[in-house]
Protein backbone atom coordinates (compact mmCIF):
# COMPACT_ATOMS: atom_id res chain seq x y z
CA UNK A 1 50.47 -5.28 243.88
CA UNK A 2 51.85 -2.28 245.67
CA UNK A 3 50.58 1.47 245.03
CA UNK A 4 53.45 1.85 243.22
CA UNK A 5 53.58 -0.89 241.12
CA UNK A 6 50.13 -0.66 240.38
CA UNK A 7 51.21 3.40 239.39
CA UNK A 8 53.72 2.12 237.10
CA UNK A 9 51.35 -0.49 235.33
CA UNK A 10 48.81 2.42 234.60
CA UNK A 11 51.39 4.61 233.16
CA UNK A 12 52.69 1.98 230.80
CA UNK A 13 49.12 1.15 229.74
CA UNK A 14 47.99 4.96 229.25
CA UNK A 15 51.16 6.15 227.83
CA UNK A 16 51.18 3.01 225.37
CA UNK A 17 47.41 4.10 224.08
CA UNK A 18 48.91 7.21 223.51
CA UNK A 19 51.37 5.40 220.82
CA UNK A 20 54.26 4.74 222.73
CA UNK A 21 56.01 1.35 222.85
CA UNK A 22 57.90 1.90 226.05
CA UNK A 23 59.65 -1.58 225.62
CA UNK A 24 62.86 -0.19 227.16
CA UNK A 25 61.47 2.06 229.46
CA UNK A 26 58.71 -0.77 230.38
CA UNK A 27 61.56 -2.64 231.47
CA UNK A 28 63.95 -0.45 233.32
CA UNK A 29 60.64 1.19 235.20
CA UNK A 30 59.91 -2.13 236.34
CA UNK A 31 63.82 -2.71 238.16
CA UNK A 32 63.69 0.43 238.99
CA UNK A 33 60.33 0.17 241.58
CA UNK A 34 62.11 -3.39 242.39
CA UNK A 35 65.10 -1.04 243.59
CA UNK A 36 62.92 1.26 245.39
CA UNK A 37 61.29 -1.70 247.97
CA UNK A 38 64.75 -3.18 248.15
CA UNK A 39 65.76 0.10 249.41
CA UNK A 40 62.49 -0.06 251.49
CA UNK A 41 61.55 3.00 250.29
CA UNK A 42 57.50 3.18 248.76
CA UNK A 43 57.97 6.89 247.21
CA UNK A 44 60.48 8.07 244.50
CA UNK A 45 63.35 10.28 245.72
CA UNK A 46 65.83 12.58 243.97
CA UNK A 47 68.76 10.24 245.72
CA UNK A 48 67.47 6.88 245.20
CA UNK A 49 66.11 7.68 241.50
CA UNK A 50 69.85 9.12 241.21
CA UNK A 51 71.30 6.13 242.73
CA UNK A 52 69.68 3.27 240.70
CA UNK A 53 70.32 5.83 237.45
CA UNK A 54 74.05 5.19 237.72
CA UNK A 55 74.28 1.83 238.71
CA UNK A 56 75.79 0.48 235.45
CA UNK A 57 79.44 2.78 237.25
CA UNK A 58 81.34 1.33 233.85
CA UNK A 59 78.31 2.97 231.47
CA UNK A 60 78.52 5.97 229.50
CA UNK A 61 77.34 9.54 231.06
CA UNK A 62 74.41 9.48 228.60
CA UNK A 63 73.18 6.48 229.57
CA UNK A 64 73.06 7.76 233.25
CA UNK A 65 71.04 10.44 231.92
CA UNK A 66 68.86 8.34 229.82
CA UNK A 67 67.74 6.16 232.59
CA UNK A 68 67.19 9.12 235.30
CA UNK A 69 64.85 10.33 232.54
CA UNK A 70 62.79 7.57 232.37
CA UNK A 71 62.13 7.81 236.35
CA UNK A 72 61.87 11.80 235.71
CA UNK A 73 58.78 10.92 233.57
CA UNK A 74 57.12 8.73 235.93
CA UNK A 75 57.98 10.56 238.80
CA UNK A 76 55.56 13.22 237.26
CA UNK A 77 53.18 10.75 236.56
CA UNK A 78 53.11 9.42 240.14
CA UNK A 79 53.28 12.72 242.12
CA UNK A 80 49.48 13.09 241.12
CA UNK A 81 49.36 9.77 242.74
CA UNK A 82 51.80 10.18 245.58
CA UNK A 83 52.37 13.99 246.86
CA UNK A 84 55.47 13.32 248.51
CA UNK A 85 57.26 11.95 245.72
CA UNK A 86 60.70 14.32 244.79
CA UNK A 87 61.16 14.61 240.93
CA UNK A 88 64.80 14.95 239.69
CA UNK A 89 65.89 17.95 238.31
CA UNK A 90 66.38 17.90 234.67
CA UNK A 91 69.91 19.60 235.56
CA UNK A 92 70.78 16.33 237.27
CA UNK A 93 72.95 14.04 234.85
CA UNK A 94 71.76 15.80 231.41
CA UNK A 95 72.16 13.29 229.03
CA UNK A 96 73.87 14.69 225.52
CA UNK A 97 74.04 12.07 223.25
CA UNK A 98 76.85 12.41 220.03
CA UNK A 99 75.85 11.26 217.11
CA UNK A 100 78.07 10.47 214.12
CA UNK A 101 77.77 12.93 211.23
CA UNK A 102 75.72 10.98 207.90
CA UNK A 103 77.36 9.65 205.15
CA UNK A 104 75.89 10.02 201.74
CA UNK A 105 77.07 7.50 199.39
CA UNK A 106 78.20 8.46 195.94
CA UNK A 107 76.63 7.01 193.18
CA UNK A 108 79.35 5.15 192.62
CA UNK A 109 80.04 3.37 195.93
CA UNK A 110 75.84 2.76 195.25
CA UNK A 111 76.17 1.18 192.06
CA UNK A 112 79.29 -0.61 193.61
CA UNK A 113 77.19 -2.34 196.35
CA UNK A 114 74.24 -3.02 194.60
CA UNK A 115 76.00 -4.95 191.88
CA UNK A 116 77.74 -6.76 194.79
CA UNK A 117 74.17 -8.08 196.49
CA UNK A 118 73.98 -9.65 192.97
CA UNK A 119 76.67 -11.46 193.16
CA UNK A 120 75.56 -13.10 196.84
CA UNK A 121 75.79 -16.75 196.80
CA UNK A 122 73.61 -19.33 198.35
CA UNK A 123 72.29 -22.56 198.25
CA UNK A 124 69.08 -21.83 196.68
CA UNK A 125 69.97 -18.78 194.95
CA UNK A 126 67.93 -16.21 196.70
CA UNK A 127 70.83 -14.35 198.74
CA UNK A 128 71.16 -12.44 196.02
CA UNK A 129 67.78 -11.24 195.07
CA UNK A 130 66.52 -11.05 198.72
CA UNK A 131 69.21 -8.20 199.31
CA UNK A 132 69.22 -6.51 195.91
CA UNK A 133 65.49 -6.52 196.66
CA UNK A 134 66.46 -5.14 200.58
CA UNK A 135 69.05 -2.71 199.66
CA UNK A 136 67.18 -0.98 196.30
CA UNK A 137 64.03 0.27 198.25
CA UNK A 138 66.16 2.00 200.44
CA UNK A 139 68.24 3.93 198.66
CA UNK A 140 65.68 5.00 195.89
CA UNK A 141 62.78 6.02 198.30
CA UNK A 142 64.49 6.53 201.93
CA UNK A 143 62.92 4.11 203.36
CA UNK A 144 64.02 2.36 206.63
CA UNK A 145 66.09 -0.36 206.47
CA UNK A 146 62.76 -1.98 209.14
CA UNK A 147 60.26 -0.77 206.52
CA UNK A 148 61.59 -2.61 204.12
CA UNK A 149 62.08 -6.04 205.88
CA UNK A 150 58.44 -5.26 207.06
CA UNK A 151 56.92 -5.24 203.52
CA UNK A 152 54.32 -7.91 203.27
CA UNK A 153 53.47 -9.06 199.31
CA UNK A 154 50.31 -7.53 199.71
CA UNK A 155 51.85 -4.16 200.67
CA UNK A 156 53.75 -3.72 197.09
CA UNK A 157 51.51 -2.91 194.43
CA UNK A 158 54.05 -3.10 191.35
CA UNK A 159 51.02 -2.32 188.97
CA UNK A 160 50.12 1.20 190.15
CA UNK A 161 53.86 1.82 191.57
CA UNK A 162 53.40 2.27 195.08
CA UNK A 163 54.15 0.39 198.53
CA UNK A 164 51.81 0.52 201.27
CA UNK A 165 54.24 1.06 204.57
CA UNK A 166 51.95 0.06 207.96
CA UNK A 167 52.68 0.58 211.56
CA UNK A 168 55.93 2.40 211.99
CA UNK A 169 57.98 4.54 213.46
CA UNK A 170 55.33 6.48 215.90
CA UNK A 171 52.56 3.56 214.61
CA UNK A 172 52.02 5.41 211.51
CA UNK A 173 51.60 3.93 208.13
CA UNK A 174 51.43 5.98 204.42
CA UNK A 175 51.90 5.53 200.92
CA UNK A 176 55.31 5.63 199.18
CA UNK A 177 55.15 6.12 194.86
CA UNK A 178 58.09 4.11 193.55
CA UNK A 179 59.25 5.53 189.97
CA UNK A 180 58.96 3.01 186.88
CA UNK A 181 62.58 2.18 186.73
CA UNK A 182 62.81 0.79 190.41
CA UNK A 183 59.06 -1.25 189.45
CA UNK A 184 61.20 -2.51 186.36
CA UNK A 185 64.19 -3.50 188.82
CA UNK A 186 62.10 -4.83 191.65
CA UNK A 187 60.17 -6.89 189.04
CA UNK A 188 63.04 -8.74 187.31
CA UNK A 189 64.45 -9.56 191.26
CA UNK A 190 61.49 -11.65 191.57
CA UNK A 191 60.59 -13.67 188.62
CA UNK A 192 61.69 -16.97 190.02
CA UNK A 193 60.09 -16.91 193.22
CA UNK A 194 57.75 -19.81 191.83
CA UNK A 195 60.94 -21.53 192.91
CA UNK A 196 60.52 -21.38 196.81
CA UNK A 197 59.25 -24.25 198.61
CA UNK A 198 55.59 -25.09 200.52
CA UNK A 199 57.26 -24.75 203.64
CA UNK A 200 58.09 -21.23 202.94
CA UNK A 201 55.11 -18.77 201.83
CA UNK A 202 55.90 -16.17 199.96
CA UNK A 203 54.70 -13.65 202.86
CA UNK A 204 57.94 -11.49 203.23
CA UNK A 205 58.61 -9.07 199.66
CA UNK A 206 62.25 -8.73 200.53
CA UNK A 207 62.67 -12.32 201.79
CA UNK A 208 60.92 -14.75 199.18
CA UNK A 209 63.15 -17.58 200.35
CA UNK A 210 62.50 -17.39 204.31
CA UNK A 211 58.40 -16.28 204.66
CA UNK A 212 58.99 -14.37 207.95
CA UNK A 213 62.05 -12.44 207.29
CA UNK A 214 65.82 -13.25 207.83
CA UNK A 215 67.56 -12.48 211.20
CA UNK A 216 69.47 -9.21 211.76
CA UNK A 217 72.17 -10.30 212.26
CA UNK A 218 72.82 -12.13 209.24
CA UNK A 219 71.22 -8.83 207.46
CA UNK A 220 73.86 -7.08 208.74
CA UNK A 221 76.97 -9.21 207.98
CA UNK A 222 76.23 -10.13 204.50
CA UNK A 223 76.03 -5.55 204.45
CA UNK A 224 78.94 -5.36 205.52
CA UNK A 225 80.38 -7.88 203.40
CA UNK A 226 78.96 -6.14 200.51
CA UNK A 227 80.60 -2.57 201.31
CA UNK A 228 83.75 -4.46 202.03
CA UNK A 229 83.57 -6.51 198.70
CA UNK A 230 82.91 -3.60 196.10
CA UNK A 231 85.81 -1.56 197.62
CA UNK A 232 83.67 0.69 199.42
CA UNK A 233 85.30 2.14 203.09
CA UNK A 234 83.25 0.42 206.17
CA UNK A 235 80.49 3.19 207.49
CA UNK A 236 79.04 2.73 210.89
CA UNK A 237 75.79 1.87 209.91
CA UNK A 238 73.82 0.99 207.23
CA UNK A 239 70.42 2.94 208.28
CA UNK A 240 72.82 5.95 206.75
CA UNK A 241 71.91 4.34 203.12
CA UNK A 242 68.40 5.53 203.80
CA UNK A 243 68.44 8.90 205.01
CA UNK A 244 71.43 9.50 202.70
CA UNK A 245 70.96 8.85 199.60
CA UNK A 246 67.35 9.88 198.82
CA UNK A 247 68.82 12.54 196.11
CA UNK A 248 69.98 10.36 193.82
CA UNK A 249 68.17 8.57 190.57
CA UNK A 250 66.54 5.45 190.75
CA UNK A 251 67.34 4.58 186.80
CA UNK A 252 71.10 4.64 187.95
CA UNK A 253 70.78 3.05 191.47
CA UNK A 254 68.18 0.37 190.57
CA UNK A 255 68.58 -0.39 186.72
CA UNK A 256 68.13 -4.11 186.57
């Protein structure tokens, strides 16, 4: 392992006991001290870092900026290390990211969908529970749409009202209270899970039928199918349900 290399290993180790994931960064770090020796070059310079940042030439200015960042942060890292290494200006390709304005559903559109994930067919007849379950959380406590998928059964005390959220974003878990209509609703979504197989424990709150959780993807069509279904207009994303719609009632959003 080169100096470098063995530089970039201890700065993905310390910065991840500081709570960071780095999975992307972990990644693009790694290709971009694989660019550096191709280039025959063992110390980070303002032109190669620049170089390898805008590789991708059909990629979006922000993503330039993104990735010269990454090196920017290891290249202060590794000038402790390595005196003559040049760190990039943070003039050089600023990244300015645009993001689109939130949408806060009306109660309405709300009620629209919900009643919509109850209409979800499937062979076994847990579609439509598993996303009634999925979608309900989220709009009556802001929860992330990942929070909610994450929910083991021990997690969800429906007894004292509250739902024990571990490990997320920034590796932090708390306490969420969940008011008595949304127990009442959550409740009647799973009285038949005695219903599920052996093969499938009942791990997973929001996913009785599959014990690990359902794939994204397929979380994400049947969504969009449900916006599309109950007449409401297509919104970019659905994470905009949980940061939107925190204001309303959970007796109107989540009566069973």
């Amino acid at each position: 392992m080169t100096p470098i290399e063995q530089a970039l290993d201890d700065y993905i180790k310390v910065r991840r006991k500081l709570g960071y994931q780095l999975r992307q960064p972990a990644s693009l770090l790694g290709k971009f001290v694989e660019f550096l020796q191709a280039a025959g070059s063992s110390r980070i310079t303002t032109n190669l870092a620049i170089r390898w940042a805008t590789q991708p030439s059909n990629a979006e200015p922000d993503c330039w900026g993104r990735r010269l960042g990454m090196v920017r942060q290891f290249a202060i890292w590794y000038s402790a290390i390595e005196p003559h290494t040049e760190i990039p200006s943070s003039s050089l390709l600023p990244s300015r990211r645009w993001r689109k304005p939130p949408y806060i559903y009306s109660d309405e559109e709300i009620a629209r969908i919900l009643s919509r994930t109850q209409q979800l067919q499937s062979s076994k007849g847990f579609r439509a529970r598993t996303f009634t379950t999925l979608f309900g959380p989220m709009v009556a406590t802001g929860m992330r749409v990942n929070e909610v998928v994450g929910l083991d059964r021990s997690d969800v005390d429906l007894d004292q009202g509250i739902l024990h959220i571990r490990q997320t974003k920034f590796r932090k878990s708390r306490y969420v209270p969940i008011h008595a209509t949304t127990v009442a609703a959550l409740k009647n979504t799973l009285k038949p899970e005695t219903a599920c197989t052996p093969r499938h424990p009942l791990r997973r709150f929001s996913s009785p039928n599959m014990g690990d959780g359902f794939p994204p993807k397929w979380r994400i069509t049947t969504s969009r199918r449900c916006r599309s279904k109950s007449a409401c207009a297509y919104r970019p994303n659905i994470t905009v349900v949980v940061h939107g719609c925190t204001i309303y009632d959970t007796d109107l959003l989540l009566a069973p």
